[in-house]
N, C-alpha and C. Protein backbone atom coordinates (compact mmCIF):
# COMPACT_ATOMS: atom_id res chain seq x y z
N UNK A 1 36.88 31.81 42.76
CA UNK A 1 35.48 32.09 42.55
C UNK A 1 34.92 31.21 41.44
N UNK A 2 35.54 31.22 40.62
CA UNK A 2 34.96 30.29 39.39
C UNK A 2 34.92 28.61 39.47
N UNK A 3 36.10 28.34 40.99
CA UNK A 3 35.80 27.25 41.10
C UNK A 3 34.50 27.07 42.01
N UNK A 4 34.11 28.05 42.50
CA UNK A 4 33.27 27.31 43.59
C UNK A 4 31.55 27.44 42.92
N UNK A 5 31.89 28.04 41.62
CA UNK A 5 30.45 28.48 40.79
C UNK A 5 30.63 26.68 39.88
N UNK A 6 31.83 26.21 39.61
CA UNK A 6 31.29 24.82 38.88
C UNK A 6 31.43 23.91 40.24
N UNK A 7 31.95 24.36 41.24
CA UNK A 7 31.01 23.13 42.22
C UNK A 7 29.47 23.37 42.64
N UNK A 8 29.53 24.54 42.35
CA UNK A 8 27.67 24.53 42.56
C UNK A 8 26.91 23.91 41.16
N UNK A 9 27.97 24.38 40.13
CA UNK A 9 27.32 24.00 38.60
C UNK A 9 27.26 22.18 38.92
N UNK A 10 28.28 21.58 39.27
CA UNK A 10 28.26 20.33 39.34
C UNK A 10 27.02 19.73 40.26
N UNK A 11 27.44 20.31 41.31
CA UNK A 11 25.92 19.62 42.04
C UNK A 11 24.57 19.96 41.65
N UNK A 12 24.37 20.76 41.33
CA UNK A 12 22.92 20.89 40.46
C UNK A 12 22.87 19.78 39.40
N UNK A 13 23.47 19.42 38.66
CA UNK A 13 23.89 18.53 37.76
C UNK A 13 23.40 17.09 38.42
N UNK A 14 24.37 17.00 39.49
CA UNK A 14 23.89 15.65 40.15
C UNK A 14 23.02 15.50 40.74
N UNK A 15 22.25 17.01 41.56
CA UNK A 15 20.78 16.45 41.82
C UNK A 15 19.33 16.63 40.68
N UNK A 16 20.16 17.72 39.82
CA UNK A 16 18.43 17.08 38.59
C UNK A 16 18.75 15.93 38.21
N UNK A 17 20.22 15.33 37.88
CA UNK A 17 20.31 13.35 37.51
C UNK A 17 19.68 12.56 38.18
N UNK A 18 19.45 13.04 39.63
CA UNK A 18 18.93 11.88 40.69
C UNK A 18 17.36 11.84 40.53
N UNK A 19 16.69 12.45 39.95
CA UNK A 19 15.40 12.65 39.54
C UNK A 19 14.97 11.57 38.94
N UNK A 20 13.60 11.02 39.41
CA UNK A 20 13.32 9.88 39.16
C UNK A 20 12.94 9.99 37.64
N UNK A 21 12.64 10.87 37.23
CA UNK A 21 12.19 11.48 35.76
C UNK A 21 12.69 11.77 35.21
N UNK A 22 14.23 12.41 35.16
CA UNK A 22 15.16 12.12 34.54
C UNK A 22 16.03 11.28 34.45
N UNK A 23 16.35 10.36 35.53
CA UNK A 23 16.65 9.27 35.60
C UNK A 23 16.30 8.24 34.30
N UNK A 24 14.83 8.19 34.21
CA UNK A 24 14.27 7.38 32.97
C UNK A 24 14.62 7.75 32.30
N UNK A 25 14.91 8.71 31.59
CA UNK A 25 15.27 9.28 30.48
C UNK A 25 15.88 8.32 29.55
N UNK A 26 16.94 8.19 29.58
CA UNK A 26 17.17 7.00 28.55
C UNK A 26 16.36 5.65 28.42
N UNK A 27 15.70 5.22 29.18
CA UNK A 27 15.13 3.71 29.22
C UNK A 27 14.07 4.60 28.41
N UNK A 28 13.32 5.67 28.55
CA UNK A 28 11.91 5.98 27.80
C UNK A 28 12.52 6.21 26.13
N UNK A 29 13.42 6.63 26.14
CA UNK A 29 14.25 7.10 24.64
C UNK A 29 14.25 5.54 24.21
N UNK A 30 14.37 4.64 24.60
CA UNK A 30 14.80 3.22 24.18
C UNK A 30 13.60 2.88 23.40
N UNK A 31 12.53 2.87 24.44
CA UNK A 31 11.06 2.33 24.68
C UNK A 31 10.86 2.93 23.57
N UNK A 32 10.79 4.17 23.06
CA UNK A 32 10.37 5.17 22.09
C UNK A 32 11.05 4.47 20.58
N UNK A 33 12.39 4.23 20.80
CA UNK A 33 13.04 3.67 19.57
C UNK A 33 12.31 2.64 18.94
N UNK A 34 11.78 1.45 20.36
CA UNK A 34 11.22 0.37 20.22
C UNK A 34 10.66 0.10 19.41
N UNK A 35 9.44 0.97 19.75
CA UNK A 35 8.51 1.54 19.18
C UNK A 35 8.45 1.94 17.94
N UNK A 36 8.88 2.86 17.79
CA UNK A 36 8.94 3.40 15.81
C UNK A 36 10.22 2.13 15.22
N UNK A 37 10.62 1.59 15.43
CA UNK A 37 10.43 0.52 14.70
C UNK A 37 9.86 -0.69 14.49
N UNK A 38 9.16 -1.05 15.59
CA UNK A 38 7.94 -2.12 15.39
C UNK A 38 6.85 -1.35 14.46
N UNK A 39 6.64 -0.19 14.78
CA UNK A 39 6.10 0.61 13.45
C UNK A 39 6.49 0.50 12.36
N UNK A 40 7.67 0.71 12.25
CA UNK A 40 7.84 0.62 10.74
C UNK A 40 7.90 -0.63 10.30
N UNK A 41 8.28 -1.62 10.85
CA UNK A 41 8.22 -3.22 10.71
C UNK A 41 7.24 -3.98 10.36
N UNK A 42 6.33 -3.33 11.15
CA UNK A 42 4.66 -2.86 10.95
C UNK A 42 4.08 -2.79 9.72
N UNK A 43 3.95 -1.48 8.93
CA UNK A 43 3.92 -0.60 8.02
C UNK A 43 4.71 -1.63 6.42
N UNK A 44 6.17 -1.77 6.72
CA UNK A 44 6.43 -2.32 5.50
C UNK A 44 5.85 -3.68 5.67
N UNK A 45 5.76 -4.22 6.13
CA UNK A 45 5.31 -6.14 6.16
C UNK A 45 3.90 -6.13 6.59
N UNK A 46 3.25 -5.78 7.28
CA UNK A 46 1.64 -6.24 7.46
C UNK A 46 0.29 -5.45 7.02
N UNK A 47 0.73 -4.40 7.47
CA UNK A 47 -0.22 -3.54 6.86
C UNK A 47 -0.13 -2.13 6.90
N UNK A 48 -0.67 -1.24 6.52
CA UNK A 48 -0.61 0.33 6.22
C UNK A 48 -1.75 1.18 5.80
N UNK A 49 -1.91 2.34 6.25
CA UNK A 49 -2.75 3.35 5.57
C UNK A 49 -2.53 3.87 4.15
N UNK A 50 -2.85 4.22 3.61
CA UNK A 50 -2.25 4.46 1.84
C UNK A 50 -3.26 5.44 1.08
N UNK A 51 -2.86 6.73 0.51
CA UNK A 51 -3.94 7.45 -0.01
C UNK A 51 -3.54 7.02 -1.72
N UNK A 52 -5.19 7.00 -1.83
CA UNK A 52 -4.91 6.26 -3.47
C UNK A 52 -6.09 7.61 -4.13
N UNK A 53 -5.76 8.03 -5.32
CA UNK A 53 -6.56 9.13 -5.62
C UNK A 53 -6.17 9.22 -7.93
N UNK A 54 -7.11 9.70 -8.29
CA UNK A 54 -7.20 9.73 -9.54
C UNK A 54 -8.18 8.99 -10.22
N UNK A 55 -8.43 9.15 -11.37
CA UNK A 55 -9.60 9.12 -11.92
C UNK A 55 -9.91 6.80 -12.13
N UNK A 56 -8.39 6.74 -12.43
CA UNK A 56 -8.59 5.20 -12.98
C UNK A 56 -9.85 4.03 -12.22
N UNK A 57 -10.02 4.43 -10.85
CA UNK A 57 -10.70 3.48 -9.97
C UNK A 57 -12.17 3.89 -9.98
N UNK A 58 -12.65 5.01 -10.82
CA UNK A 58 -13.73 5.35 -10.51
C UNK A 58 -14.95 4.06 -10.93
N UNK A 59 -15.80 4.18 -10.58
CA UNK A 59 -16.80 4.58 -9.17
C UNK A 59 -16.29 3.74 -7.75
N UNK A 60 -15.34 2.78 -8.03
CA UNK A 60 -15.35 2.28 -6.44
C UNK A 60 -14.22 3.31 -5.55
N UNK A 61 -13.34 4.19 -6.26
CA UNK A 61 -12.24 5.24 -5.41
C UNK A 61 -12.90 6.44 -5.99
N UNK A 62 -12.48 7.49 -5.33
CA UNK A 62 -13.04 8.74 -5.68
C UNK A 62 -12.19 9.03 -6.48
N UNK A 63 -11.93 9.98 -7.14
CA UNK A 63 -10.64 10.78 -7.79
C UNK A 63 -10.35 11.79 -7.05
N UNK A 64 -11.01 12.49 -6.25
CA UNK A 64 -10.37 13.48 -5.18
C UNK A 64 -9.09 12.65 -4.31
N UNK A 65 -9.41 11.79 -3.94
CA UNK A 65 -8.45 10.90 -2.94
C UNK A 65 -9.18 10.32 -1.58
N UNK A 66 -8.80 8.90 -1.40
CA UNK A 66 -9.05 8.55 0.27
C UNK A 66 -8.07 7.32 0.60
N UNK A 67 -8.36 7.38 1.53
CA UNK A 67 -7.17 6.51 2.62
C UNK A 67 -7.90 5.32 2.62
N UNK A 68 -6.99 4.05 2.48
CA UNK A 68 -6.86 2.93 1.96
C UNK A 68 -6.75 2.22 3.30
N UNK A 69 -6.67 1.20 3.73
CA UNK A 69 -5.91 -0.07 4.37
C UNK A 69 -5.19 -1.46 3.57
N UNK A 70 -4.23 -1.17 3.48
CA UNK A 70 -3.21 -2.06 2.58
C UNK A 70 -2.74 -3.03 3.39
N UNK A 71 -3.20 -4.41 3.32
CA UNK A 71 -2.70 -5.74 3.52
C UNK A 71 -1.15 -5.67 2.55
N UNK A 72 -0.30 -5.84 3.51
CA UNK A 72 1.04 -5.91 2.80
C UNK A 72 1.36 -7.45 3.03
N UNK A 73 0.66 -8.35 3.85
CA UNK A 73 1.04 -9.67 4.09
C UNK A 73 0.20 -10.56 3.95
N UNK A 74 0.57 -10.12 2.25
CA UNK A 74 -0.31 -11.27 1.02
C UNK A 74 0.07 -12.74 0.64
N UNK A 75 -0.19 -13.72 0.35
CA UNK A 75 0.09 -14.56 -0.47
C UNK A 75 -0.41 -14.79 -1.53
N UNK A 76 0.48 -14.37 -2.48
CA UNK A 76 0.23 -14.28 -4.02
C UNK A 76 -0.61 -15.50 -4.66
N UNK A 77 -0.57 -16.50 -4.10
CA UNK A 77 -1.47 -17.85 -4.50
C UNK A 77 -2.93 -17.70 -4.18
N UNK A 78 -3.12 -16.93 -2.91
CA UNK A 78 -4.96 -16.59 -2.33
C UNK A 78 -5.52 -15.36 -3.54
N UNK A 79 -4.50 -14.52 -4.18
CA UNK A 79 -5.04 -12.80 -4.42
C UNK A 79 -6.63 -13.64 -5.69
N UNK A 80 -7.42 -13.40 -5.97
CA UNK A 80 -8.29 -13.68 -6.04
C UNK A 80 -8.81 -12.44 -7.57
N UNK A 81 -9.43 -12.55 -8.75
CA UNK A 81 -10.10 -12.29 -9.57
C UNK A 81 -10.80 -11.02 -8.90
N UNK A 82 -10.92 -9.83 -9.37
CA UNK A 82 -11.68 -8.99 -8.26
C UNK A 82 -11.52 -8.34 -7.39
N UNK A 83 -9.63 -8.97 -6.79
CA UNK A 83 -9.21 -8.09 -5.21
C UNK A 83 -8.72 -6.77 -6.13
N UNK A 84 -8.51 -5.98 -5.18
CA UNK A 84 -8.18 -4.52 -5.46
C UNK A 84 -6.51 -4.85 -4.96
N UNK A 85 -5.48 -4.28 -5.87
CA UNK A 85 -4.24 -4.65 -5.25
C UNK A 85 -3.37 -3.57 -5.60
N UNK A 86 -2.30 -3.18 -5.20
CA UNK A 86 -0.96 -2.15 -5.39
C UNK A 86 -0.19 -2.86 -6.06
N UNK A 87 0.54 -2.05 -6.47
CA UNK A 87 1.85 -2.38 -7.37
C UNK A 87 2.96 -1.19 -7.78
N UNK A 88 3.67 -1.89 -8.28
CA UNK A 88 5.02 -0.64 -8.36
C UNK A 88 4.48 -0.52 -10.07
N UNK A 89 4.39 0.37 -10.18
CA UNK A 89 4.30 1.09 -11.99
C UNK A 89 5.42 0.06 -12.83
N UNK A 90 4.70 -0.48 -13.57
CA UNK A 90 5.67 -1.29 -14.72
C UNK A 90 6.43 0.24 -15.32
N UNK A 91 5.85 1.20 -15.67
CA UNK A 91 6.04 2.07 -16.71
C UNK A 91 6.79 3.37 -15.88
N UNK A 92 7.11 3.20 -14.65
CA UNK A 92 7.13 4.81 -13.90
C UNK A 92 7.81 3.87 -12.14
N UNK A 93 8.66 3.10 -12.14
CA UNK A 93 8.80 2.00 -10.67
C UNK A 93 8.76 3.18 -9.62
N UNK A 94 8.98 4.20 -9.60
CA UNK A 94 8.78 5.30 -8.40
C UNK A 94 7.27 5.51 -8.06
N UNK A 95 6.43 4.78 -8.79
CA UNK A 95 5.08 5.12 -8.37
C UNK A 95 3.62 4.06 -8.75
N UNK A 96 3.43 4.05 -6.96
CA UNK A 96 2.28 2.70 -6.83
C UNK A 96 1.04 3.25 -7.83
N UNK A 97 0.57 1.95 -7.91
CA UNK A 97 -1.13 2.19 -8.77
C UNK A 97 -1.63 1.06 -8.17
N UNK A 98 -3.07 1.46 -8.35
CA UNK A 98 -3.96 0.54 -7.59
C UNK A 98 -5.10 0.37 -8.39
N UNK A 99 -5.28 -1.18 -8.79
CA UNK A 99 -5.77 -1.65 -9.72
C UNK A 99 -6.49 -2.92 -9.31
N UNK A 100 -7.78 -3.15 -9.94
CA UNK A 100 -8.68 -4.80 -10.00
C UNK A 100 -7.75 -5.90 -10.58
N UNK A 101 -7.75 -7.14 -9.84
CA UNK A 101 -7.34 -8.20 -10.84
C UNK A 101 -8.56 -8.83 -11.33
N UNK A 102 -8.26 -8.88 -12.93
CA UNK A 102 -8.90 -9.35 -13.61
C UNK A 102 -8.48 -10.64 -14.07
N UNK A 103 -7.28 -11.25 -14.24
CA UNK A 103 -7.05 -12.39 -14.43
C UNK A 103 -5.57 -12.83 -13.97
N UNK A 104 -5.60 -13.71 -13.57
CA UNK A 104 -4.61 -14.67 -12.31
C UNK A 104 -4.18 -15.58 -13.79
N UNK A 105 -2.45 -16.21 -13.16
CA UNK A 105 -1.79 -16.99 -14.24
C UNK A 105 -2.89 -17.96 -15.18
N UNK A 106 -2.50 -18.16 -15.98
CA UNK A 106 -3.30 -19.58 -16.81
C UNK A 106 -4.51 -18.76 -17.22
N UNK A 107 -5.08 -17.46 -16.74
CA UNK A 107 -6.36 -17.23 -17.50
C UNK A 107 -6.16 -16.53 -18.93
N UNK A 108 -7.06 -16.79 -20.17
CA UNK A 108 -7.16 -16.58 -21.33
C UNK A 108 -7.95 -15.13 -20.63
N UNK A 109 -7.56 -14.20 -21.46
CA UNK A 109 -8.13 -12.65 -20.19
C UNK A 109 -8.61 -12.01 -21.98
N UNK A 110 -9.35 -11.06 -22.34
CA UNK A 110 -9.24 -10.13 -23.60
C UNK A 110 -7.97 -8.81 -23.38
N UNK A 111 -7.70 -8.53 -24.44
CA UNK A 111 -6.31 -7.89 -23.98
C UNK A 111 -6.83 -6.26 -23.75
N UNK A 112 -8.27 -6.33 -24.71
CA UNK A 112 -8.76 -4.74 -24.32
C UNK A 112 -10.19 -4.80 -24.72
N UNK A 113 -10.72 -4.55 -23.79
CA UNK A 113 -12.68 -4.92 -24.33
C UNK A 113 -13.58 -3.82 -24.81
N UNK A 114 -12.53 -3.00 -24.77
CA UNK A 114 -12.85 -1.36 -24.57
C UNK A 114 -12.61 -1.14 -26.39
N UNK A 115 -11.55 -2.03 -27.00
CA UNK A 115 -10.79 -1.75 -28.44
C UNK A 115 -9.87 -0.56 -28.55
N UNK A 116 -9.66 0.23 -27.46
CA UNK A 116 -8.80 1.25 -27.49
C UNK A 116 -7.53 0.89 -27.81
N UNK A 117 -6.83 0.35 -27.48
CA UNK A 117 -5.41 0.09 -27.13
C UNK A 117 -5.09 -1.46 -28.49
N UNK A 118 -6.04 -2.24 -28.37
CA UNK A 118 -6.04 -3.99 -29.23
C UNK A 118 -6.85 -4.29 -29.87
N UNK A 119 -7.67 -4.75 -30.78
CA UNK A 119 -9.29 -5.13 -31.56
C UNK A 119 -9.73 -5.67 -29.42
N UNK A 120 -10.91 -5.57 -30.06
CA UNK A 120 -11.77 -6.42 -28.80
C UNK A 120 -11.90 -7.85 -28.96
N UNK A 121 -11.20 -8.38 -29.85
CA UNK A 121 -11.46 -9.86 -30.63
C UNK A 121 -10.00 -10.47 -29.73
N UNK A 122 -9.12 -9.44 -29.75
CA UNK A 122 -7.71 -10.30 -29.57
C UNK A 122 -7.80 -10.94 -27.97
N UNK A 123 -6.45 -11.96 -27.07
CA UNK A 123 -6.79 -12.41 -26.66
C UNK A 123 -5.66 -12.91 -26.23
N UNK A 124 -5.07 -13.15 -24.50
CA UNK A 124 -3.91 -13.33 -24.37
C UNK A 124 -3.91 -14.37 -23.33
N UNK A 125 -2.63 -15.51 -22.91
CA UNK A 125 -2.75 -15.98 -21.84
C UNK A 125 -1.99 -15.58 -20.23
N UNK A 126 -2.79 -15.26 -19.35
CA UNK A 126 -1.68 -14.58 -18.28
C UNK A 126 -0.68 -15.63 -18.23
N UNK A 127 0.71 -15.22 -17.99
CA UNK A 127 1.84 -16.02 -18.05
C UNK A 127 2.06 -16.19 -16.41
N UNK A 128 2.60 -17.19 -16.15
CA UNK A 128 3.09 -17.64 -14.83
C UNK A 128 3.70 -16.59 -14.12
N UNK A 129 3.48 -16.60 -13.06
CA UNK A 129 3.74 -15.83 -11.57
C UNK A 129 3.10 -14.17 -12.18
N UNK A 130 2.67 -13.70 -13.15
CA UNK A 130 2.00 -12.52 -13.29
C UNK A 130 0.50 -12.68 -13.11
N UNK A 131 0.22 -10.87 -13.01
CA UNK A 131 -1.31 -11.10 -13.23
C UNK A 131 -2.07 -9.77 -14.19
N UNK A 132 -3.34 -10.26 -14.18
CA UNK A 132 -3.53 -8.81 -15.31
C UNK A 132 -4.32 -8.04 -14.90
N UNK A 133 -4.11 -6.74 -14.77
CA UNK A 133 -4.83 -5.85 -14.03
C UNK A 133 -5.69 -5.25 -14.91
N UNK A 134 -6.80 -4.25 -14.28
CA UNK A 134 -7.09 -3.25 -15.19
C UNK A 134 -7.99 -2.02 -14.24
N UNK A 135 -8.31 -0.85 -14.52
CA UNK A 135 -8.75 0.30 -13.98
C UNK A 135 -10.29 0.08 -13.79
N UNK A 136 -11.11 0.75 -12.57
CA UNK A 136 -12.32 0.16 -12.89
C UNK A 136 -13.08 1.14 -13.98
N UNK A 137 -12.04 2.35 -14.33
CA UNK A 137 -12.98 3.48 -14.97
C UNK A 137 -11.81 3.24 -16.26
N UNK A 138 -12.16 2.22 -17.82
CA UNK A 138 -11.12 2.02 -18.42
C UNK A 138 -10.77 3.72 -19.34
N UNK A 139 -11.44 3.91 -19.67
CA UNK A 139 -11.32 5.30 -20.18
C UNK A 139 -10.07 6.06 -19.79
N UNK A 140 -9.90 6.00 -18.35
CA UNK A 140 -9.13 7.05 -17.94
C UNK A 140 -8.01 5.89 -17.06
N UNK A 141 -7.75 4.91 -17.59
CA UNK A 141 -7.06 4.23 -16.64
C UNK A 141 -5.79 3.51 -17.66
N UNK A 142 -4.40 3.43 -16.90
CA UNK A 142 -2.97 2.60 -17.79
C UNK A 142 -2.81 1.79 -17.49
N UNK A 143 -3.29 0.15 -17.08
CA UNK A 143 -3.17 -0.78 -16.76
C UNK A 143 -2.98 -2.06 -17.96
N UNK A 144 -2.60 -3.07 -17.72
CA UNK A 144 -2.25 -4.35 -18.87
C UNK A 144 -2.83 -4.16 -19.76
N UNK A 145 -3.77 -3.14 -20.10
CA UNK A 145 -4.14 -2.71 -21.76
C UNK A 145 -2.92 -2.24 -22.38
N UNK A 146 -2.29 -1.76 -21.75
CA UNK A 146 -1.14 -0.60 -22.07
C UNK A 146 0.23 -1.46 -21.82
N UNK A 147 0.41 -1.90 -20.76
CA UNK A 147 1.70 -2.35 -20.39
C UNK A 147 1.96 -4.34 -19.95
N UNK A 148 1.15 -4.50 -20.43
CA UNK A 148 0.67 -6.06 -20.49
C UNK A 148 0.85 -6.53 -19.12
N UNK A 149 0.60 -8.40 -18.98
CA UNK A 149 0.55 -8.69 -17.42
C UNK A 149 1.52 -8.17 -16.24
N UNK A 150 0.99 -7.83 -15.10
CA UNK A 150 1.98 -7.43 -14.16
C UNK A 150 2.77 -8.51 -13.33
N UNK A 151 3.57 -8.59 -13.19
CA UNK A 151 4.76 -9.66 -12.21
C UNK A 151 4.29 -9.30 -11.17
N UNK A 152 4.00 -10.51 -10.55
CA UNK A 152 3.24 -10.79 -8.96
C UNK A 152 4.73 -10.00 -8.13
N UNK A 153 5.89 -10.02 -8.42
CA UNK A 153 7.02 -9.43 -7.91
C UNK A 153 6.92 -7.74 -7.57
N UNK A 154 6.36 -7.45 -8.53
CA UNK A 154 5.82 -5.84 -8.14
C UNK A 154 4.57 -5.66 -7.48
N UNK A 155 3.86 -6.68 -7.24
CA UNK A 155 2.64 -6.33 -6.34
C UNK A 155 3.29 -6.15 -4.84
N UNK A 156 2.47 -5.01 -4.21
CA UNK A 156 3.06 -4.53 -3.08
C UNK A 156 1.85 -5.02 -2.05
N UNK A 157 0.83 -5.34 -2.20
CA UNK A 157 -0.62 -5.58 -1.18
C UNK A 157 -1.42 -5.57 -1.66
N UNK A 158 -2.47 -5.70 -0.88
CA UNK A 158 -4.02 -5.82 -1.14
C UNK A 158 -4.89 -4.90 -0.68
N UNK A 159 -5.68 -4.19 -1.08
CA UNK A 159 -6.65 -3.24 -0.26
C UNK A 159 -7.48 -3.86 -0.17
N UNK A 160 -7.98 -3.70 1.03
CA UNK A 160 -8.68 -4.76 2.36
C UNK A 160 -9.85 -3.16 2.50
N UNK A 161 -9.97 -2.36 2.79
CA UNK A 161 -10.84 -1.20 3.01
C UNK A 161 -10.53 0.18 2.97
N UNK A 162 -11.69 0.85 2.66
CA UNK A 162 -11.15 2.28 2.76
C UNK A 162 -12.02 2.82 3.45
N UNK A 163 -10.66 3.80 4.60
CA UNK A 163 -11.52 3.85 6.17
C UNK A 163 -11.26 5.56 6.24
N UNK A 164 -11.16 5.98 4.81
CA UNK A 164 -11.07 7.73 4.86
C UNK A 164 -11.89 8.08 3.52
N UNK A 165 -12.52 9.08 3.35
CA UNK A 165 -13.98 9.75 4.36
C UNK A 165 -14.37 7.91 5.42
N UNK A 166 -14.91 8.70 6.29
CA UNK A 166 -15.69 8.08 7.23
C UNK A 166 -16.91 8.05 6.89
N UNK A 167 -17.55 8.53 5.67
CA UNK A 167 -18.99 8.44 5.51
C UNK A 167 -19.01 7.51 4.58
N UNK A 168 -17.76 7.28 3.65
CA UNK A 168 -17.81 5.79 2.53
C UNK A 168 -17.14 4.58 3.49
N UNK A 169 -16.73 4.71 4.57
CA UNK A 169 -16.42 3.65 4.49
C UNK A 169 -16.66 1.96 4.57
N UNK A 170 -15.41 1.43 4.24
CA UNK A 170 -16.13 0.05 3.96
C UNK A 170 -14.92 -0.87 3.59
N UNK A 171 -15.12 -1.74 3.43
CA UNK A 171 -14.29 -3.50 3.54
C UNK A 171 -14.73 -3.59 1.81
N UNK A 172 -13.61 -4.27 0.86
CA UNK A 172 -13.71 -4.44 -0.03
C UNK A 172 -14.04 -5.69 -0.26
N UNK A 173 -15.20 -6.00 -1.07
CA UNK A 173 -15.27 -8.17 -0.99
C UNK A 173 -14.38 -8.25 -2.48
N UNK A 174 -14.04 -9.18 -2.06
CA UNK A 174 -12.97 -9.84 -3.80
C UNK A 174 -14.18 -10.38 -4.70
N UNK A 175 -15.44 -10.35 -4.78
CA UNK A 175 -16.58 -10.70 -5.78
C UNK A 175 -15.80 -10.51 -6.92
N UNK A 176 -16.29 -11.14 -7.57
CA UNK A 176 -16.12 -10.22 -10.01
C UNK A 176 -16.71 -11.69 -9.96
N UNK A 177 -17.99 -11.18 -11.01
CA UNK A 177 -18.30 -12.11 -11.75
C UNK A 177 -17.37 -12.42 -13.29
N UNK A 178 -17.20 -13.79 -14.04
CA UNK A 178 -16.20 -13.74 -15.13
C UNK A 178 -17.32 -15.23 -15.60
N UNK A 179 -17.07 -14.96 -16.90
CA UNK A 179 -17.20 -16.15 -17.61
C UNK A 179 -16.41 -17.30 -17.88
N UNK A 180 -17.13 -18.29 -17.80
CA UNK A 180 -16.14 -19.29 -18.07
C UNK A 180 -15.57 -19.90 -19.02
């Protein structure tokens, strides 16, 4: 008796296999693998969504929080006076900040204009392959006032727009006016 219950068990077996829909089954599992990793391939190298939130960016980020679009496939030679960019925390490496560049290698930059942190008189040169960031709200912001130029090595991207709320959104231009 028990044999003739796994020859019925067996053939049931072989006719849900013959199913054109289960049949796929593995080729769609593949397709699926494919997939989440061209995603993630995606995600670390070209670009990404990114929620950036806290007081440092104010007025151009909210401090509640919104969703970003992060150019991850930068060339550090184009990033431009003005772009909005990520980075790994000089002070904390477990955690991005997102900050204005204010001055690219070779620029004579003020080290704090604010006098919080340096006189407003003093005066530094960005050193090769770094750059110098700063918060757009300085008050409430820890950027190269605090922890001096950042290594283009810890920059992680560029924010290109922020496409969360849907009622701010918008494309960031790299503008800053600077003296010469």
């Amino acid at each position: 008796m028990s044999s003739g219950l796994l020859a019925r068990l067996w053939t049931s077996i072989r006719r849900t296999a013959q199913k054109p829909a289960v049949r796929q089954l593995p080729y769609r599992g593949l397709q699926l693998a494919n997939f989440l990793c061209a995603l993630h391939l995606f995600a670390d190298h070209v670009a990404t969504l990114s929620y950036v939130q806290g007081p440092s960016m104010i007025p151009t980020m909210a401090a509640s929080g919104e969703i970003v679009l992060e150019l991850k496939w930068i060339n550090a030679q184009k990033l431009a006076r003005g772009d909005l960019v990520t980075y790994v925390s000089p002070l904390d490496p477990t955690r991005p900040v997102c900050k204005r560049i204010i001055g690219l290698p070779g620029d004579v930059v003020c080290v704090d204009p604010t006098g919080t942190y340096a006189p407003s008189t003093e005066h530094v040169v960005v050193p090769k392959n770094h750059l110098w960031v700063s918060g757009d709200n300085m008050a409430y912001s820890r950027d190269s006032r605090v922890y001096g130029p950042v290594p283009l090595g810890l920059v992680r991207g560029r924010i290109y727009a922020r496409v969360w709320p849907l009622t701010n959104m918008t494309v960031f231009p790299g503008n800053f006016d600077y003296i010469d």
